[in-house]
Protein backbone atom coordinates (compact mmCIF):
# COMPACT_ATOMS: atom_id res chain seq x y z
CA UNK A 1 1.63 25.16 57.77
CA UNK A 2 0.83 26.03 61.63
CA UNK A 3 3.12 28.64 62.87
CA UNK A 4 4.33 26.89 65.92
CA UNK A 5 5.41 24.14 63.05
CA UNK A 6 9.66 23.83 61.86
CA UNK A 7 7.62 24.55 58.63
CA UNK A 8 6.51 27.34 58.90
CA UNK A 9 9.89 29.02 59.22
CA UNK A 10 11.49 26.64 57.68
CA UNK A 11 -0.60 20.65 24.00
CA UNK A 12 -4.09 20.66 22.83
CA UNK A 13 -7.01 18.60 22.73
CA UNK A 14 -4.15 16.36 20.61
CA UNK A 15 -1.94 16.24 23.09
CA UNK A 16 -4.82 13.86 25.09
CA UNK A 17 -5.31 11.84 22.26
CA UNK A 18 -1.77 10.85 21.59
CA UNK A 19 -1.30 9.98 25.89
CA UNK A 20 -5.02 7.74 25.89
CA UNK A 21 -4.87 3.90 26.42
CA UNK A 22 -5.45 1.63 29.15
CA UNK A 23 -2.28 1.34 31.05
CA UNK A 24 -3.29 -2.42 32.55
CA UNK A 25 -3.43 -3.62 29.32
CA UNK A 26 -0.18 -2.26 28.14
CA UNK A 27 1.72 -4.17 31.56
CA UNK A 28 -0.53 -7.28 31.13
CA UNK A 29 0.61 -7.66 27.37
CA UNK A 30 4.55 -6.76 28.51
CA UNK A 31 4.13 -9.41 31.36
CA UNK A 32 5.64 -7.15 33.46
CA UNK A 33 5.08 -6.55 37.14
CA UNK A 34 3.30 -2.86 37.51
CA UNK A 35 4.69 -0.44 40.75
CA UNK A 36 4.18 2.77 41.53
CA UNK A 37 6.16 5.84 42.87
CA UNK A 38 4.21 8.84 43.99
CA UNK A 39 6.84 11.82 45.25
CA UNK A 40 5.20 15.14 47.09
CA UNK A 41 7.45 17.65 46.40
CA UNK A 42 5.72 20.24 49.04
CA UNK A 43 4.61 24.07 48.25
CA UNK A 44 6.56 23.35 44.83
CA UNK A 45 5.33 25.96 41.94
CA UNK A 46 5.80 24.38 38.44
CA UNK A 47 7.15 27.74 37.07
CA UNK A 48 9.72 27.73 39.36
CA UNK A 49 10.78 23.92 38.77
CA UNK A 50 11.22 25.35 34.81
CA UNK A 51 13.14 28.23 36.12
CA UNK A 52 15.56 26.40 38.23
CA UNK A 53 18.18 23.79 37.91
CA UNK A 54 16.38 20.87 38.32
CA UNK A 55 17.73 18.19 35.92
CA UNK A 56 16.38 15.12 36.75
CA UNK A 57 12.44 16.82 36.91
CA UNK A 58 13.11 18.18 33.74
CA UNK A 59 14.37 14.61 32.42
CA UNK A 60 10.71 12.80 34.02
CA UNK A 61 8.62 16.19 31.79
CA UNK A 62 10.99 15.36 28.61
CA UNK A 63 9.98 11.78 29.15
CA UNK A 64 6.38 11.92 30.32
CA UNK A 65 3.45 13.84 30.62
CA UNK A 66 3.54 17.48 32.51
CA UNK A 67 -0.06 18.84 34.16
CA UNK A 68 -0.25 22.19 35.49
CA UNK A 69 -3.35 22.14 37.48
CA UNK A 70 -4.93 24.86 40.54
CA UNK A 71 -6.95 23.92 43.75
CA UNK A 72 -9.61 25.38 45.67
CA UNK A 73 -9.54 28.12 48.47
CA UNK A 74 -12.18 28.79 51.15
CA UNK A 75 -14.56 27.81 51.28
CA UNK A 76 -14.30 24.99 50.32
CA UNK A 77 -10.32 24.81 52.21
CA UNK A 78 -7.72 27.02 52.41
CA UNK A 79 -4.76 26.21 50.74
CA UNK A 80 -2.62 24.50 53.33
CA UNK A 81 -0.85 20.80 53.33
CA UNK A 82 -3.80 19.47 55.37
CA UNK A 83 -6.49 19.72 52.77
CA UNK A 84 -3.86 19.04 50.22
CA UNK A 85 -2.32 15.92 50.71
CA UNK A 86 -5.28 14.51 51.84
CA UNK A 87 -7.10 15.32 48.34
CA UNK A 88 -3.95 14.00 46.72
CA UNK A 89 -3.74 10.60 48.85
CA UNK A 90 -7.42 10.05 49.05
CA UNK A 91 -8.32 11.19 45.26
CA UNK A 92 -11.22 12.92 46.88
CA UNK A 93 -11.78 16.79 47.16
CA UNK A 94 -11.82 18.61 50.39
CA UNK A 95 -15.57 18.48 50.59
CA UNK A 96 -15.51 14.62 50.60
CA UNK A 97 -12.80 13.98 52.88
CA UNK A 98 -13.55 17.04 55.15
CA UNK A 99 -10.07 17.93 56.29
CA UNK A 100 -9.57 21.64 56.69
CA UNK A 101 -6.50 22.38 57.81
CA UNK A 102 -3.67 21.08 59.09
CA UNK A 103 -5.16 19.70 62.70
CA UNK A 104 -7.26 17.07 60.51
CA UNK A 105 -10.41 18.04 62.92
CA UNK A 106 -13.43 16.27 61.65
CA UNK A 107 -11.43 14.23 58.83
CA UNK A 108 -13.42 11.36 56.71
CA UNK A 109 -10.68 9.09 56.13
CA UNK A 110 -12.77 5.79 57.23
CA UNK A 111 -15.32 6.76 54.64
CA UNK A 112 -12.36 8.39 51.93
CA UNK A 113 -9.04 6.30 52.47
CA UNK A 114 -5.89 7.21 51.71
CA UNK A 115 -4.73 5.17 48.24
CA UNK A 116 -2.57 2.62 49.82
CA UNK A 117 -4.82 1.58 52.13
CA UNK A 118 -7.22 1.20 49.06
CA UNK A 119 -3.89 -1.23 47.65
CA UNK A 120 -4.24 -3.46 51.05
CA UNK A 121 -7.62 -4.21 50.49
CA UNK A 122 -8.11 -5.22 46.92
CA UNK A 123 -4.78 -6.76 47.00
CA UNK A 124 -3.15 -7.50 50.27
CA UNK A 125 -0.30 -9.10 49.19
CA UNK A 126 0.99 -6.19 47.45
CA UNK A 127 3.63 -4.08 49.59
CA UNK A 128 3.28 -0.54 50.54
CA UNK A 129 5.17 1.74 51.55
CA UNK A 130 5.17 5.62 52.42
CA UNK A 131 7.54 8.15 54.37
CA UNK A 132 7.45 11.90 54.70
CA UNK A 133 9.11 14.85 56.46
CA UNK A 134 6.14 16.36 57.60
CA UNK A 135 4.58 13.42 60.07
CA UNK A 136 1.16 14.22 59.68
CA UNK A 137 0.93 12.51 56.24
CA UNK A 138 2.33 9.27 57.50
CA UNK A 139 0.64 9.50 60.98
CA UNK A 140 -2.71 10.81 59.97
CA UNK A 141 -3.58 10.40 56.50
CA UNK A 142 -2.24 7.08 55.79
CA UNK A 143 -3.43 4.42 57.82
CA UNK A 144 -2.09 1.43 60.00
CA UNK A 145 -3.17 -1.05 56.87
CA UNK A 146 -0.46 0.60 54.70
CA UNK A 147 2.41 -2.09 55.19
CA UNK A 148 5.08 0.28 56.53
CA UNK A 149 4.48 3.95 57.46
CA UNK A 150 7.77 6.25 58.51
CA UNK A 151 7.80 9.66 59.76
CA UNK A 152 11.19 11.04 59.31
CA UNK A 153 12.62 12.73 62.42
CA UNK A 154 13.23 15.93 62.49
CA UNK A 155 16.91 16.15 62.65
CA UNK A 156 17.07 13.73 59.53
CA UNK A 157 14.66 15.92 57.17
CA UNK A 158 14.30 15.18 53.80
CA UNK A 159 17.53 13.87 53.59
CA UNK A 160 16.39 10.77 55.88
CA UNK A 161 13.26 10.79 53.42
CA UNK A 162 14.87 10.47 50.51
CA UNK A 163 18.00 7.60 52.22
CA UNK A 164 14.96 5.57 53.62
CA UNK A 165 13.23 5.75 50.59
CA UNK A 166 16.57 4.86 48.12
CA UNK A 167 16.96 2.24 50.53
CA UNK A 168 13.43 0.59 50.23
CA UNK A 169 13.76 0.94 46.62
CA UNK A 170 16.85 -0.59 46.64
CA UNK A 171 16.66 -3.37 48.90
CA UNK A 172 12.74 -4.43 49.30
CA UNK A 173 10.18 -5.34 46.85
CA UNK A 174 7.81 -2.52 47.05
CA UNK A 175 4.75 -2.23 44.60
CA UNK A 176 3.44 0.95 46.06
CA UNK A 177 5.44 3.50 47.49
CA UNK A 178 4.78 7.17 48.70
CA UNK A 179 7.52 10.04 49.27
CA UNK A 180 6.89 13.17 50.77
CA UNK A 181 9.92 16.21 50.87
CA UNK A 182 9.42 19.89 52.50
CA UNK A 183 12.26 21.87 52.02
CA UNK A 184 11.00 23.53 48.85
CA UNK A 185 7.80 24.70 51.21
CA UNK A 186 10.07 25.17 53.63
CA UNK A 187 11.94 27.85 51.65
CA UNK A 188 9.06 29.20 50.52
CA UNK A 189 7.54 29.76 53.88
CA UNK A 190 11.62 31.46 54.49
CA UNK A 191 12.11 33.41 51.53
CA UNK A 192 9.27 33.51 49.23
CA UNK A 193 8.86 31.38 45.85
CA UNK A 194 10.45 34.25 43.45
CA UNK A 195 13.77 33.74 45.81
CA UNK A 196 17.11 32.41 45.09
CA UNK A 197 16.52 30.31 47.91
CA UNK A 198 13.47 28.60 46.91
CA UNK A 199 15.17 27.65 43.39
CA UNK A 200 18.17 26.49 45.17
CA UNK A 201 15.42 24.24 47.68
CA UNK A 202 14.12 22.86 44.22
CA UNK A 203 17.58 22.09 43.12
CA UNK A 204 18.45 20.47 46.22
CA UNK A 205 15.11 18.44 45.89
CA UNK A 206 15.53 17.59 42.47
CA UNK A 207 18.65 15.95 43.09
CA UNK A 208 17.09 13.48 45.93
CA UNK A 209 14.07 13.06 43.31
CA UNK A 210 17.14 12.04 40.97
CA UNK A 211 18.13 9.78 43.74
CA UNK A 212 15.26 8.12 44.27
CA UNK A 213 14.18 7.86 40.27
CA UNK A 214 18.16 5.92 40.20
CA UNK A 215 16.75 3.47 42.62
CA UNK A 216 14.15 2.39 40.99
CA UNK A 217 16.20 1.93 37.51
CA UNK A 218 18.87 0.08 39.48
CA UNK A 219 16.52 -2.20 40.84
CA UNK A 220 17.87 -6.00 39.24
CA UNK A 221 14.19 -6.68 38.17
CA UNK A 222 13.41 -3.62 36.97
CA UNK A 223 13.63 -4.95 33.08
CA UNK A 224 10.47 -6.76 34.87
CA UNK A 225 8.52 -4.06 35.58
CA UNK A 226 5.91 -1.57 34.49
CA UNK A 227 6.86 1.96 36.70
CA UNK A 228 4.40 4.32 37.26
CA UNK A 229 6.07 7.44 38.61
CA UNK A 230 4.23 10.50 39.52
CA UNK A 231 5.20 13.99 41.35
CA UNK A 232 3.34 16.62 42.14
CA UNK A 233 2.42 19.33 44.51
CA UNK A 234 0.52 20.07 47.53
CA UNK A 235 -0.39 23.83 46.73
CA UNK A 236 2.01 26.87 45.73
CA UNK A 237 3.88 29.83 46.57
CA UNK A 238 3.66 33.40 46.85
CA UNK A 239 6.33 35.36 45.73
CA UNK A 240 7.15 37.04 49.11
CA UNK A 241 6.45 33.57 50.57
CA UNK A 242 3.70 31.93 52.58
CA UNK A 243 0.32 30.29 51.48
CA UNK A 244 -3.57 29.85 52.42
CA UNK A 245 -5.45 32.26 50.59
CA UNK A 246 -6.69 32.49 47.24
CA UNK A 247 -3.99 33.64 44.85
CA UNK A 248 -3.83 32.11 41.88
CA UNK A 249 -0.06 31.35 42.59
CA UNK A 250 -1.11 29.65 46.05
CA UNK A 251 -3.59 27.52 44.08
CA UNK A 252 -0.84 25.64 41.25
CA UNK A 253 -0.36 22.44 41.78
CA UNK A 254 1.01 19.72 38.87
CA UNK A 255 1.38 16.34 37.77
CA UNK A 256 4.97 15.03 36.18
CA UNK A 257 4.13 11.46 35.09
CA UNK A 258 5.78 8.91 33.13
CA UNK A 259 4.42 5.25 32.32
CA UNK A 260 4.11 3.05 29.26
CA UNK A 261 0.82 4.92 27.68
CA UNK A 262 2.04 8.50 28.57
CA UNK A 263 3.60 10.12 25.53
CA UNK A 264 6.94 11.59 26.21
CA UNK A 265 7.18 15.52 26.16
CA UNK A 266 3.05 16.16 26.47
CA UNK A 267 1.37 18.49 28.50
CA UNK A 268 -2.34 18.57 29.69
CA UNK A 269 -5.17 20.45 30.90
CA UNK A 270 -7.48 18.17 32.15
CA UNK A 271 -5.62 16.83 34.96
CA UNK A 272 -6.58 17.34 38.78
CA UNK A 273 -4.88 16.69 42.45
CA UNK A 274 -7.24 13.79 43.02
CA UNK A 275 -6.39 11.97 39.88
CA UNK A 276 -3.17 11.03 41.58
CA UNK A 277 -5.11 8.64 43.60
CA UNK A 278 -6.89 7.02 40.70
CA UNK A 279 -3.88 6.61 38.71
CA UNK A 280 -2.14 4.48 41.02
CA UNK A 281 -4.86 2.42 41.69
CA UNK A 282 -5.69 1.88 37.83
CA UNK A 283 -1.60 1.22 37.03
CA UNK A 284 -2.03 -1.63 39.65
CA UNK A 285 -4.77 -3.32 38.08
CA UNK A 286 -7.38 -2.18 40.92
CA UNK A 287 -10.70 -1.68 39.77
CA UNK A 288 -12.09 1.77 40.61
CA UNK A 289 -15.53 1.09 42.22
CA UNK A 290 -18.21 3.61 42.05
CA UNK A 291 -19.47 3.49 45.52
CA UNK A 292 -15.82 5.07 46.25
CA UNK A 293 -17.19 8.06 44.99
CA UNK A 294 -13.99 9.24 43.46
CA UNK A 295 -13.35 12.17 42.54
CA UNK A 296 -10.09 11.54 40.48
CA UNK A 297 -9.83 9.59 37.22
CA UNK A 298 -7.02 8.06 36.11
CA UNK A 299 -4.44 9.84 34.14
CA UNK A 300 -3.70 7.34 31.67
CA UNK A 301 -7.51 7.27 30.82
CA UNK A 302 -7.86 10.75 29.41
CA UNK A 303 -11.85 11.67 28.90
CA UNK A 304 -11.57 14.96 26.67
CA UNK A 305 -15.17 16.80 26.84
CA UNK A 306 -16.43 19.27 23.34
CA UNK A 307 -14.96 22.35 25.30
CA UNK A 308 -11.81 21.15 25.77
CA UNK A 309 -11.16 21.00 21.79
CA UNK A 310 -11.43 25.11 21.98
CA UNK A 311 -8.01 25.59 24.05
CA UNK A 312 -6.37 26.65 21.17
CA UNK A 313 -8.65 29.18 20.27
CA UNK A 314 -8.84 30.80 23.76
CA UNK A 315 -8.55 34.31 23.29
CA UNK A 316 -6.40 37.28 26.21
CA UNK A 317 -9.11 39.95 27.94
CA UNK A 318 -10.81 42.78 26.71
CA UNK A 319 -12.41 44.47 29.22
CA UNK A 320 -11.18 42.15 32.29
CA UNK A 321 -8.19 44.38 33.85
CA UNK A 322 -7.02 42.01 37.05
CA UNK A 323 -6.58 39.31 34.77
CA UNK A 324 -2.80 39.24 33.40
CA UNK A 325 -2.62 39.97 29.66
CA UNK A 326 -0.72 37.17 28.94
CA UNK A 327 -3.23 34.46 29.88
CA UNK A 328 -5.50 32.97 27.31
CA UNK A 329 -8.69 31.95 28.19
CA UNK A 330 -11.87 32.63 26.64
CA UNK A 331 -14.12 32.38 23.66
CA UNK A 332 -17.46 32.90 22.83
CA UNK A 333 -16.88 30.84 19.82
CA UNK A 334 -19.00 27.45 20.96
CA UNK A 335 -17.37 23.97 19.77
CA UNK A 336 -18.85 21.98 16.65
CA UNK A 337 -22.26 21.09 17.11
CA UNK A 338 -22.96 23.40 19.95
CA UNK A 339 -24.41 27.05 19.77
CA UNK A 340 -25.40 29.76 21.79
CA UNK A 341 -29.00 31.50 21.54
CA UNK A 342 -28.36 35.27 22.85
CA UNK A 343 -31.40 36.72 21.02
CA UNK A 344 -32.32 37.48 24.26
CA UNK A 345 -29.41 38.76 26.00
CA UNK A 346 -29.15 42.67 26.87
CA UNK A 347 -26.29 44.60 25.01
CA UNK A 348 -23.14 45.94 26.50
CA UNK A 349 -21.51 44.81 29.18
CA UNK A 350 -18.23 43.41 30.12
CA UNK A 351 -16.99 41.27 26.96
CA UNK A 352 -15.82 38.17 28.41
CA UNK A 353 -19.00 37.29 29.79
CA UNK A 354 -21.56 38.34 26.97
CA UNK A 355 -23.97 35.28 27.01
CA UNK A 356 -22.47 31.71 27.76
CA UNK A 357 -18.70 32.23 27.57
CA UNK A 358 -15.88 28.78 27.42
CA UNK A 359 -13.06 29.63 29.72
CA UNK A 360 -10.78 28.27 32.24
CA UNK A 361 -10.40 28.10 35.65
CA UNK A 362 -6.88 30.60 35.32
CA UNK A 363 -8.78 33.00 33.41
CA UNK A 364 -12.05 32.51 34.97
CA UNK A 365 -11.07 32.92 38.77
CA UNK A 366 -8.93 35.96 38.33
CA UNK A 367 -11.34 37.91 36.98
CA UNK A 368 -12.67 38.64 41.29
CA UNK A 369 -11.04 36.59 43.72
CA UNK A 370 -13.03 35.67 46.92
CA UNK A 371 -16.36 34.88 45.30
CA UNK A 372 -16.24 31.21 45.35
CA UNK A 373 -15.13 30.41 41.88
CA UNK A 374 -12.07 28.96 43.40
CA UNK A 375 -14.71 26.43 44.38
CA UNK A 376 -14.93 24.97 41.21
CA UNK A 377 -13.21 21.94 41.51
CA UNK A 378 -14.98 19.34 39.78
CA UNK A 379 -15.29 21.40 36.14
CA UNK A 380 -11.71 20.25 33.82
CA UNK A 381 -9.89 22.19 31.32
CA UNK A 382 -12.52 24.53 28.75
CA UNK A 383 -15.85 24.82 30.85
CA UNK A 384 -18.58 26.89 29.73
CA UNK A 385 -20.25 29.51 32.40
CA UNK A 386 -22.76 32.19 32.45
CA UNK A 387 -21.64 34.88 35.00
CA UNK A 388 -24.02 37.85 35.29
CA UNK A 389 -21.80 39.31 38.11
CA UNK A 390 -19.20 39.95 36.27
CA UNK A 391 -21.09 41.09 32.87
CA UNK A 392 -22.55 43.96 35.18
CA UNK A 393 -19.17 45.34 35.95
CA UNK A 394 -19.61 47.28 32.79
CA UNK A 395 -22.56 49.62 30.85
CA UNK A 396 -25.19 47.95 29.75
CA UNK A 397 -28.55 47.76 28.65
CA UNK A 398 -31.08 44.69 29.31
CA UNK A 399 -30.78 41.51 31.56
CA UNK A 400 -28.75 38.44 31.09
CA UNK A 401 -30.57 35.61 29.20
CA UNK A 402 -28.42 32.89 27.53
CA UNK A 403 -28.84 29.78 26.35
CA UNK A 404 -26.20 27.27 26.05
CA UNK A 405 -27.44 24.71 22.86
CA UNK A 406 -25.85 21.15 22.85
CA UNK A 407 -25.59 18.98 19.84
CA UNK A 408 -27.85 16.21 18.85
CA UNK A 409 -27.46 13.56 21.00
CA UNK A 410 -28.44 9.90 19.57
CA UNK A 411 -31.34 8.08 21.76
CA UNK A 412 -33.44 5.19 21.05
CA UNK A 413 -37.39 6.00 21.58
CA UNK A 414 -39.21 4.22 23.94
CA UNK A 415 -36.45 4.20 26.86
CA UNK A 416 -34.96 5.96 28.92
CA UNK A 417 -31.70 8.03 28.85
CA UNK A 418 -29.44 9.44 31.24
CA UNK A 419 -28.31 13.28 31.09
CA UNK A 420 -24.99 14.29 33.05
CA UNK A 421 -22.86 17.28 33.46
CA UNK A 422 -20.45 18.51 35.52
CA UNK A 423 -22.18 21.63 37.31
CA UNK A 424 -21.60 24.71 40.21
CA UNK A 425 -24.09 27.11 40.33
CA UNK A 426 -24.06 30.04 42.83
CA UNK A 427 -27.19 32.19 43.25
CA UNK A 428 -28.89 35.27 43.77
CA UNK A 429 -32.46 35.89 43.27
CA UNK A 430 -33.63 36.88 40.53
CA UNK A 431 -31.46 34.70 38.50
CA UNK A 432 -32.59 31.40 37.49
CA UNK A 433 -30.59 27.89 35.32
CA UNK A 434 -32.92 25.72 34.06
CA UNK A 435 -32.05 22.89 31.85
CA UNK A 436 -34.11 21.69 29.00
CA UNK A 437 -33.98 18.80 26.65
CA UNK A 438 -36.04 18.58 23.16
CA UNK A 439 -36.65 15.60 21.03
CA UNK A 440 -36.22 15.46 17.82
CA UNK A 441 -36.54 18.70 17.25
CA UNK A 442 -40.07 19.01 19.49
CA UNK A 443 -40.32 22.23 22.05
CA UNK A 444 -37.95 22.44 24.96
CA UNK A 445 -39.11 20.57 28.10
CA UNK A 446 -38.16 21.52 31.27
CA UNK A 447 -36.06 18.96 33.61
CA UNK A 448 -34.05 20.68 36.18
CA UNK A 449 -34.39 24.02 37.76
CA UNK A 450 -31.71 26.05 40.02
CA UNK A 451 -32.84 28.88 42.07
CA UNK A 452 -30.53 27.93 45.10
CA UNK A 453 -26.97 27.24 45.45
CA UNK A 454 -25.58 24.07 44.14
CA UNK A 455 -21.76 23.25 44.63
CA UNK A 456 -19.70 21.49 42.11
CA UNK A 457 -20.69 18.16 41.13
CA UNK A 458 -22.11 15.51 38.65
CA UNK A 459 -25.59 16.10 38.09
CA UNK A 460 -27.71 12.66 36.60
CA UNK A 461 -31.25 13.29 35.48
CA UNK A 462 -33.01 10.11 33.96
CA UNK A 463 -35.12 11.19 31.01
CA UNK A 464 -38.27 9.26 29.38
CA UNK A 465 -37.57 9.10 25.23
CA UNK A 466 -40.63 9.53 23.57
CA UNK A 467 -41.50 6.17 21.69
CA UNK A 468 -40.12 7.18 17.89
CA UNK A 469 -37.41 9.66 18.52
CA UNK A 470 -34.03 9.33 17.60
CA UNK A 471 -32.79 12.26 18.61
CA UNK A 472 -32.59 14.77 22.35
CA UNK A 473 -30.69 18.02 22.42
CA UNK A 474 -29.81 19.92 25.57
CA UNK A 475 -30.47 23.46 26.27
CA UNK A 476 -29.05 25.31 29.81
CA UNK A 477 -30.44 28.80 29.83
CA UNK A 478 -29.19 31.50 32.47
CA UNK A 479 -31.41 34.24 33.06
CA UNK A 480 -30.79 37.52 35.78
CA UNK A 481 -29.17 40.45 36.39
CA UNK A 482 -25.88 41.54 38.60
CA UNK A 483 -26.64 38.06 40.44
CA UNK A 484 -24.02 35.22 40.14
CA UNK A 485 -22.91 32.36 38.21
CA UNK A 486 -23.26 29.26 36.82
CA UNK A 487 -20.69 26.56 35.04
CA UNK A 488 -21.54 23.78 33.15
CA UNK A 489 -19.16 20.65 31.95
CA UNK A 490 -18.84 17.20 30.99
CA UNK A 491 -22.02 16.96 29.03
CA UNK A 492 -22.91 13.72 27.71
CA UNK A 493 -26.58 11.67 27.02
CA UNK A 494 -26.04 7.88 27.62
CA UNK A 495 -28.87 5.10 27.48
């Protein structure tokens, strides 16, 4: 936060199986009424929620799913409550809703709305409702449509947040509703996350989160109901306290959820801050329309990709010394039906990034800070990248040449197909991506090249099917030296 502010001082790929199902459904065929609660506990670290007494959170993870996710940095956005909560609110990333920082200069919210306002209007006669502590979020972010916006004053804090919002709860008939508290951020900013104080901030905010959970139970139609409630975080901690920059602590965020289709005690990978957003549209029955250009998907909709079924075989570093031993996350070992062709690739170098490696964004992004990969928001979970920059960091012989081999996808001859992938590429001459599809078992043909910079996002490249074949498989081959990166996701041929 702004330094003038009061803030600134102040389990497996299984796991998404068993939590799938459309969440509609489930309310339609209970006949009851679906709401949502979304609570922002601010510059909360999930670590520390564990760590602390916080009985109530730890009752919503027993009961519900729990999502340990990470954010951007610059340049995309720092890691402030600007860019945050509006990526959480608008279920759009900071590129897409352009705020920044915490002045909101140049924001897109008439083109990205906040979530509620998205509630008004597909369905006006639902009732909204949000407060916060920090006023920007209710002044700023949300806008006049949402039915009742409150910016807590000062002198009441989160403890008028959380009275006003036990009260709403309590006596109105909200269907959307939207709670913002700061002191945990507030202690953070005070005393750093690994403090005393910032696990007795979470206790104190777990206990108004317990508060404002009892409402909703205690509501006398609440047997007619369908509750979605979600919390989660704006951005993290350091230990010695403050945030911005591109530690990996600074960059945690989670999801705590618990709804009909979300299996009690799971934990995730694939989730992501703008998937808040999309959730609470979906639980309320509002179509999500593609010219929205979302970036979040709903949570109760899980859409597991091949790399993601290779978490549990993520291996710690070898030659990578910044990253923390502990952390698993990588694998040359492709999933079933894929392959990597490295009969080209020059010997030696730094292990983790021999050829086409599948890692994660924890593993990946601490292996050199401050070179964009924090920028690699749209990739989920197990992604697969090429990185010649980092390979180089060790002895080698040769250039990096790599090619990622997809399964067989089915097509029908004759018509066209469409290609898509998740993709960020970064570059440096002489490196090159190029992405080739074959039919049927044919020679390679070129379709897309990259020899400039492309951020992250879904790529779509219509393909012609040759009348007769049955069959296209994908190849994306990385070629260059100590140059950059490039990350590929999400593949997947349609027609």
């Amino acid at each position: 936060m702004p330094s003038l502010s009061r803030r600134a001082f102040l389990v497996s790929a299984a796991a998404v199986a068993v939590s799938a199902g459309p969440l509609t459904a489930v309310a339609r065929a209970a006949g009851k009424a679906p709401k949502v609660l979304v609570i922002g506990l601010d510059g909360a670290l999930l670590q520390r929620i564990k760590d602390a007494d916080a009985p109530n959170l730890d009752a919503l993870m027993a009961a519900g799913l729990t999502a340990p996710s990470s954010i951007y940095a610059n340049p995309l956005a720092p890691t402030l409550s600007g860019p945050g909560w509006s990526t959480i609110i608008t279920g759009v990333w900071p590129d897409k809703h352009n705020v920044k920082d915490n002045n909101f200069t140049g924001s897109r919210f008439d083109r990205y709305p906040d979530f509620l306002t998205r509630v008004e209007t597909a369905k006006p006669q639902l009732v909204t409702y949000a407060v916060a502590s920090w006023a920007p979020i209710t002044d700023t972010v949300f806008s006049p449509k949402v039915d009742t916006r409150v910016s807590t004053p000062s002198a009441e804090y989160d403890t008028g947040t959380t009275s006003r919002a036990v009260a709403r709860l309590r006596d109105g008939n909200p269907d959307a509703v939207f709670v913002h508290l700061d002191n945990i951020d507030h202690a953070g900013h005070s005393y750093g996350a690994a403090s005393q104080q910032y696990l007795d901030a979470i206790h104190g905010a777990d206990a108004q989160v317990g508060q404002i959970v009892a409402a909703v139970k205690a509501r006398p139609t609440y047997a007619d109901e369908d509750w979605l409630i979600m919390v989660t975080a704006d951005h993290g901690h350091t230990d010695p306290g403050g945030h911005g920059g591109s530690t990996l602590q600074e960059r945690q965020t989670f999801l705590i959820a618990t709804g009909p289709t979300l299996a009690a005690g799971s934990v995730r990978y694939d989730v992501k801050m703008p998937d808040v957003a999309a959730s609470a549209l979906a639980h309320l029955g509002i179509a999500i329309d593609p010219a929205w250009d979302l970036d979040g998907r709903p949570v109760q909709q899980p859409a597991p990709d091949d790399f993601d079924a290779l978490r549990g075989r993520l291996q710690s570093r070898v030659d990578e010394t910044g990253i923390p031993a502990g952390i698993l996350g990588f694998t040359h070992t492709p999933p079933a039906g894929w392959s990597v062709d490295n009969s080209a690739m020059g010997t030696g170098g730094v292990t983790e990034w021999r050829g086409w490696s599948f890692t994660t964004d924890e593993f990946w992004t601490q292996a050199q800070r401050d070179q964009n990969r924090e920028c690699n928001v749209r990739a989920r979970n197990v992604f697969a990248v090429a990185d010649g920059d980092e390979w180089n960091d060790k002895a080698l012989t040769g250039t990096f040449d790599s090619t990622l081999v997809s399964p067989a996808y089915p097509v029908t001859g004759g018509r066209t197909a469409t290609l898509a992938y998740t993709t960020y590429y970064r570059q440096e001459s002489p490196q090159k991506g190029e992405v080739l599809v074959s039919y049927d078992g044919a020679a390679p043909v070129s379709v897309r090249t990259y020899t400039a910079d492309v951020p992250s996002r879904t790529e779509t490249v219509t393909l012609q099917v040759p009348a007769g074949a049955t069959a296209a498989r994908v190849r994306f081959r990385y070629t260059g030296g100590n140059n950059w990166y490039w990350v590929v996701d999400g593949v997947r041929i349609t027609q």
